[in-house]
C-alpha atoms as a PDB file:
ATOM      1  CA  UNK A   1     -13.601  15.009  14.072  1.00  0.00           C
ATOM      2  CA  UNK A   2     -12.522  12.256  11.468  1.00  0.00           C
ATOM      3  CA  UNK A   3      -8.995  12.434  12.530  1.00  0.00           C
ATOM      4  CA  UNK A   4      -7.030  12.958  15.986  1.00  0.00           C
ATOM      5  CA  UNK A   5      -4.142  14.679  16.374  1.00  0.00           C
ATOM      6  CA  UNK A   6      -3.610  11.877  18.573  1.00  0.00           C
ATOM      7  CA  UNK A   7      -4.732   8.865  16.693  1.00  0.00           C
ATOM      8  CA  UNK A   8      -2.278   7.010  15.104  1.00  0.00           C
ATOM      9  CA  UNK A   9      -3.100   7.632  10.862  1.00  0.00           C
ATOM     10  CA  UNK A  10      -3.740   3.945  10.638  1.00  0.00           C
ATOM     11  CA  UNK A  11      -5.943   3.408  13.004  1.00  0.00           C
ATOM     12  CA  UNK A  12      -8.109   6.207  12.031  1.00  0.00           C
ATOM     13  CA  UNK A  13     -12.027   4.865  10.673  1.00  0.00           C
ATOM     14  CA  UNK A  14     -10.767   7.193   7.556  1.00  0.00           C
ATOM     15  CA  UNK A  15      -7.807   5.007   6.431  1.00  0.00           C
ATOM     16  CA  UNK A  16      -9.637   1.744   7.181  1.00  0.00           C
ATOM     17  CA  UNK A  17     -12.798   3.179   5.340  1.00  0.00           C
ATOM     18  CA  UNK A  18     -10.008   3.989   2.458  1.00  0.00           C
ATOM     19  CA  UNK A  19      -8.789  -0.211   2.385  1.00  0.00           C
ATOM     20  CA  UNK A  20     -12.398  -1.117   2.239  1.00  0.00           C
ATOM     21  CA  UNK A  21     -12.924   0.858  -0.458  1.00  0.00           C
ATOM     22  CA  UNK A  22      -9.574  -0.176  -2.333  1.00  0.00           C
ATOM     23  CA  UNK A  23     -10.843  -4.037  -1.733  1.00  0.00           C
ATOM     24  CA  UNK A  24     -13.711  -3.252  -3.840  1.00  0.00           C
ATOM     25  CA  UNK A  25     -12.036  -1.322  -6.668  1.00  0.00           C
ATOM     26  CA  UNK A  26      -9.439  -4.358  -6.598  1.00  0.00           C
ATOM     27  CA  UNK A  27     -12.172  -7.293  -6.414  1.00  0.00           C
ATOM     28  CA  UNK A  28     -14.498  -5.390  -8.665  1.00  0.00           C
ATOM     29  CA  UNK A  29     -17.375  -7.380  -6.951  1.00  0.00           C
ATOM     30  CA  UNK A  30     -20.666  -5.330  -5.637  1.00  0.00           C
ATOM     31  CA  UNK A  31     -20.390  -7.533  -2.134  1.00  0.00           C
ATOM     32  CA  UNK A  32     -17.598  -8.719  -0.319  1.00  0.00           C
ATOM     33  CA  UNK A  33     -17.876 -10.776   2.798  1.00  0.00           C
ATOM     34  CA  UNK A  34     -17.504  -9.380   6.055  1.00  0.00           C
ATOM     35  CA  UNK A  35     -14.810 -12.288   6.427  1.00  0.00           C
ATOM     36  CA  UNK A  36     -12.557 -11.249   3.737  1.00  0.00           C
ATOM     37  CA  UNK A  37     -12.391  -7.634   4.725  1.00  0.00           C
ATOM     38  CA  UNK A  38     -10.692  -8.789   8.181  1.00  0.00           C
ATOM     39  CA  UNK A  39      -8.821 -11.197   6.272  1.00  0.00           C
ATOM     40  CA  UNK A  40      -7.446  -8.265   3.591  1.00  0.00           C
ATOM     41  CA  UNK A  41      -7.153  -5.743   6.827  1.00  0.00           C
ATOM     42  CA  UNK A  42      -5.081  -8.293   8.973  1.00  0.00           C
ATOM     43  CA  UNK A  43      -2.506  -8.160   6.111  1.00  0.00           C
ATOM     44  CA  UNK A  44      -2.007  -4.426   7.217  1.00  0.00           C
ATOM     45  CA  UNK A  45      -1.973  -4.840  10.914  1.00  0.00           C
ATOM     46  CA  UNK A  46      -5.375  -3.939  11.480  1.00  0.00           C
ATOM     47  CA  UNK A  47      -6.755  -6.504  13.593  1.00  0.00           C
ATOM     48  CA  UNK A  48      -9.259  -4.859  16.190  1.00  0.00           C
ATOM     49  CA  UNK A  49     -12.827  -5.206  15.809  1.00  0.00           C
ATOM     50  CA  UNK A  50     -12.854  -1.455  17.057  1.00  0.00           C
ATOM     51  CA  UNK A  51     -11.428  -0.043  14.291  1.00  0.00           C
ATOM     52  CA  UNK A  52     -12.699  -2.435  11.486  1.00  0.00           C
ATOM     53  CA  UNK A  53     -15.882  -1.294  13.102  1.00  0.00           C
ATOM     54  CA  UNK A  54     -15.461   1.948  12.834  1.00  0.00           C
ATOM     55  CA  UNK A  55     -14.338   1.986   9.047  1.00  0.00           C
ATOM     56  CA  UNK A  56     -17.844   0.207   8.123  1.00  0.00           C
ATOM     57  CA  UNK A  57     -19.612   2.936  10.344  1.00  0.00           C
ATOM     58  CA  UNK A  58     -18.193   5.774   8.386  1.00  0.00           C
ATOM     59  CA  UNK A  59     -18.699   3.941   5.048  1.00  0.00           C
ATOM     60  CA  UNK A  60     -22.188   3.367   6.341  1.00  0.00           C
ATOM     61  CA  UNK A  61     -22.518   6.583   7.662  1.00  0.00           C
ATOM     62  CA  UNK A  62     -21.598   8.558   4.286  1.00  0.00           C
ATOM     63  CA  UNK A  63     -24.086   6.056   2.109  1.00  0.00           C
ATOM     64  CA  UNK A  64     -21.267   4.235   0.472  1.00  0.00           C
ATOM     65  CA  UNK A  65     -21.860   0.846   1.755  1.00  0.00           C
ATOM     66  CA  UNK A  66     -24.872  -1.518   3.046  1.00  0.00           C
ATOM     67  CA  UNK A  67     -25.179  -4.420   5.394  1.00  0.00           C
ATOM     68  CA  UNK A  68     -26.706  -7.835   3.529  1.00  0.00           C
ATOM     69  CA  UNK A  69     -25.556 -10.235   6.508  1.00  0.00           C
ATOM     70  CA  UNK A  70     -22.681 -11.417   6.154  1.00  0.00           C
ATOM     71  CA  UNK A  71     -21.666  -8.934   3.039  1.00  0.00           C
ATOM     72  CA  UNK A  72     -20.733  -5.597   2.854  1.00  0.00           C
ATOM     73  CA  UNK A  73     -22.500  -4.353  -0.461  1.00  0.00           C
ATOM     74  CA  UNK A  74     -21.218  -1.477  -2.495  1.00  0.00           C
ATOM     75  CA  UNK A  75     -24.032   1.214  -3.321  1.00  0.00           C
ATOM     76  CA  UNK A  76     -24.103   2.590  -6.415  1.00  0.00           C
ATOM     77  CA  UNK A  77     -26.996   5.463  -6.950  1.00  0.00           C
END
């Protein structure tokens, strides 16, 4: 289940996944750093690891995204 009836919305690894995603379309860079995303996501109240986490896994998860320590690189097949 992507989303809990329970969960707040915002907290959910599909709305982080969703600011990730927005950072790259607004940065129009291939790689951000791992740094900056926790940066951009503090300025929306996410601040646990857990769910920053979680939004990478998904992106991960769904082949959107790659790990090049310490950037998050953009696939694009």
């Amino acid at each position: 289940m992507l989303i809990s009836k329970d969960e707040k919305i915002k907290t959910s690894s599909v709305f982080v996944a969703s600011r990730i995603l927005k950072m790259f379309h607004n940065s129009n860079k291939q790689r951000i750093s791992i740094f900056d995303i926790s940066k951009e996501l503090k300025k929306e109240n996410i601040t646990h690891y857990r769910q920053i986490l979680f939004g990478l896994m998904f992106l991960y998860s769904v082949g959107i995204i790659d790990f090049e320590e310490p950037y998050i690189r953009i696939i694009n097949d």
